[in-house]
Protein backbone atom coordinates (compact mmCIF):
# COMPACT_ATOMS: atom_id res chain seq x y z
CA UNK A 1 10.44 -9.56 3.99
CA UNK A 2 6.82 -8.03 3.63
CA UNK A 3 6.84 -8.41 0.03
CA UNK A 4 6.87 -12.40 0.85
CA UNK A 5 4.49 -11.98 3.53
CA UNK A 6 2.04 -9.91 1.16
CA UNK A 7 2.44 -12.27 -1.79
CA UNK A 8 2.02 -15.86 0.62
CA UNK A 9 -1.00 -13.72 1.97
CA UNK A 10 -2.63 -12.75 -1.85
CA UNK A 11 -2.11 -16.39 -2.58
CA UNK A 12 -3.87 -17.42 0.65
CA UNK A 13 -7.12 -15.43 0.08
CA UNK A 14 -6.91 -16.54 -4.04
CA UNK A 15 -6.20 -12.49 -4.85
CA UNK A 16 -4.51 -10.77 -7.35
CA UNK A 17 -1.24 -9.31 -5.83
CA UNK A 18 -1.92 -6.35 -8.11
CA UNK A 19 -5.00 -5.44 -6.26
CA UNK A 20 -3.19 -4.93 -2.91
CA UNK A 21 -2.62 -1.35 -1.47
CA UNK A 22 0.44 -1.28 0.42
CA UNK A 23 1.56 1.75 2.19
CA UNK A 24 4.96 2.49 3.95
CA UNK A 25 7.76 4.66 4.46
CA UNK A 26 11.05 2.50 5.17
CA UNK A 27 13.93 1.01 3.62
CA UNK A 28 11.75 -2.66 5.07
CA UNK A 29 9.08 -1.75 2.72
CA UNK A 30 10.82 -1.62 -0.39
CA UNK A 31 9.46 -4.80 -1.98
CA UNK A 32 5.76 -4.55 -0.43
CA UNK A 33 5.66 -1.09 -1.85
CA UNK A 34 7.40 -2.77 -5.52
CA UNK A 35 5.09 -5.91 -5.44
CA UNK A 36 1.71 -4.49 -4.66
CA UNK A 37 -0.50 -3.38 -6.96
CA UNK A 38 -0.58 0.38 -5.44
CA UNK A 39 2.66 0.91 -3.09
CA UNK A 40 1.82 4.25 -1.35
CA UNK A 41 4.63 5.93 0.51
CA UNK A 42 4.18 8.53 3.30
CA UNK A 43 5.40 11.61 3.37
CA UNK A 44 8.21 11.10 5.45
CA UNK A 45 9.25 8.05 3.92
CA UNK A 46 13.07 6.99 2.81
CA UNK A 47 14.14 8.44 -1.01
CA UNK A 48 15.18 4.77 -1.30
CA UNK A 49 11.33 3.77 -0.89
CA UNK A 50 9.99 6.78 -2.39
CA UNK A 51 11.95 6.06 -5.71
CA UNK A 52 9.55 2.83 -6.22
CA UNK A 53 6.57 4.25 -4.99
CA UNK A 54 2.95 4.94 -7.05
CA UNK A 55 2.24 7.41 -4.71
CA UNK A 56 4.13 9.20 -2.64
CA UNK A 57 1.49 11.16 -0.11
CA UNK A 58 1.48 14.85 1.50
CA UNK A 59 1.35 13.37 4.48
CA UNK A 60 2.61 11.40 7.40
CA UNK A 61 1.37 8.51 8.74
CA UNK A 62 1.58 10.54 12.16
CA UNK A 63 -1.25 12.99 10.09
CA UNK A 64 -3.31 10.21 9.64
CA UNK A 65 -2.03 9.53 6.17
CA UNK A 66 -2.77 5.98 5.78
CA UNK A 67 -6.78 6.68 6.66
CA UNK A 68 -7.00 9.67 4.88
CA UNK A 69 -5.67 7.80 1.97
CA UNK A 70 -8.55 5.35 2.28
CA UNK A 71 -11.36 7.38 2.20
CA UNK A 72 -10.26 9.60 -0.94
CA UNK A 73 -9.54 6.33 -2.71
CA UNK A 74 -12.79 5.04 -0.97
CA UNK A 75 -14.65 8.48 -2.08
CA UNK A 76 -13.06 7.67 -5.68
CA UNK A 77 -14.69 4.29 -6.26
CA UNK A 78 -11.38 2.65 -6.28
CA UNK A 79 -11.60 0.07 -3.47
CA UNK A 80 -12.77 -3.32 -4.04
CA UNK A 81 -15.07 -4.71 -1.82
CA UNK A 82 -16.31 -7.73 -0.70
CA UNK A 83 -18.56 -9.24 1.57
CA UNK A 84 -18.15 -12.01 4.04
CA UNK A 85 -18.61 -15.56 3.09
């Protein structure tokens, strides 16, 4: 599942699972939207996923959710970032 995928990924790149976004909106995203640090559901998304959500967003991913999302967390300060080795 992506929950795996995200967690074999964090442990890749040495990160923090906790500091992982994830956003989604079906019943497949349940555990990447439990495990991450921030799961984000879209608007549109199941109850199922909703119920484990952070954030549940006024939007759709078809409304651009995901990169609106971003740039208001971005705006916020609330993005790490890194730069290239």
């Amino acid at each position: 599942h992506k929950g795996h995928g995200l967690n074999r990924m964090c442990q890749q790149l040495n990160i923090d699972i906790k500091q992982c976004l994830a956003f989604g909106d079906g019943v497949n995203d349940y555990e990447f939207i439990q495990m991450a640090g921030k799961g984000i559901v879209m608007k549109n998304g199941t109850d199922y996923v909703k119920a484990v959500a952070d954030e549940v967003l006024d939007m759709t991913n078809n409304e651009d959710g995901v990169i609106r999302t971003l740039q208001r967390l971005d705006d916020e300060g609330l993005l790490l970032k890194s730069s290239p080795n």
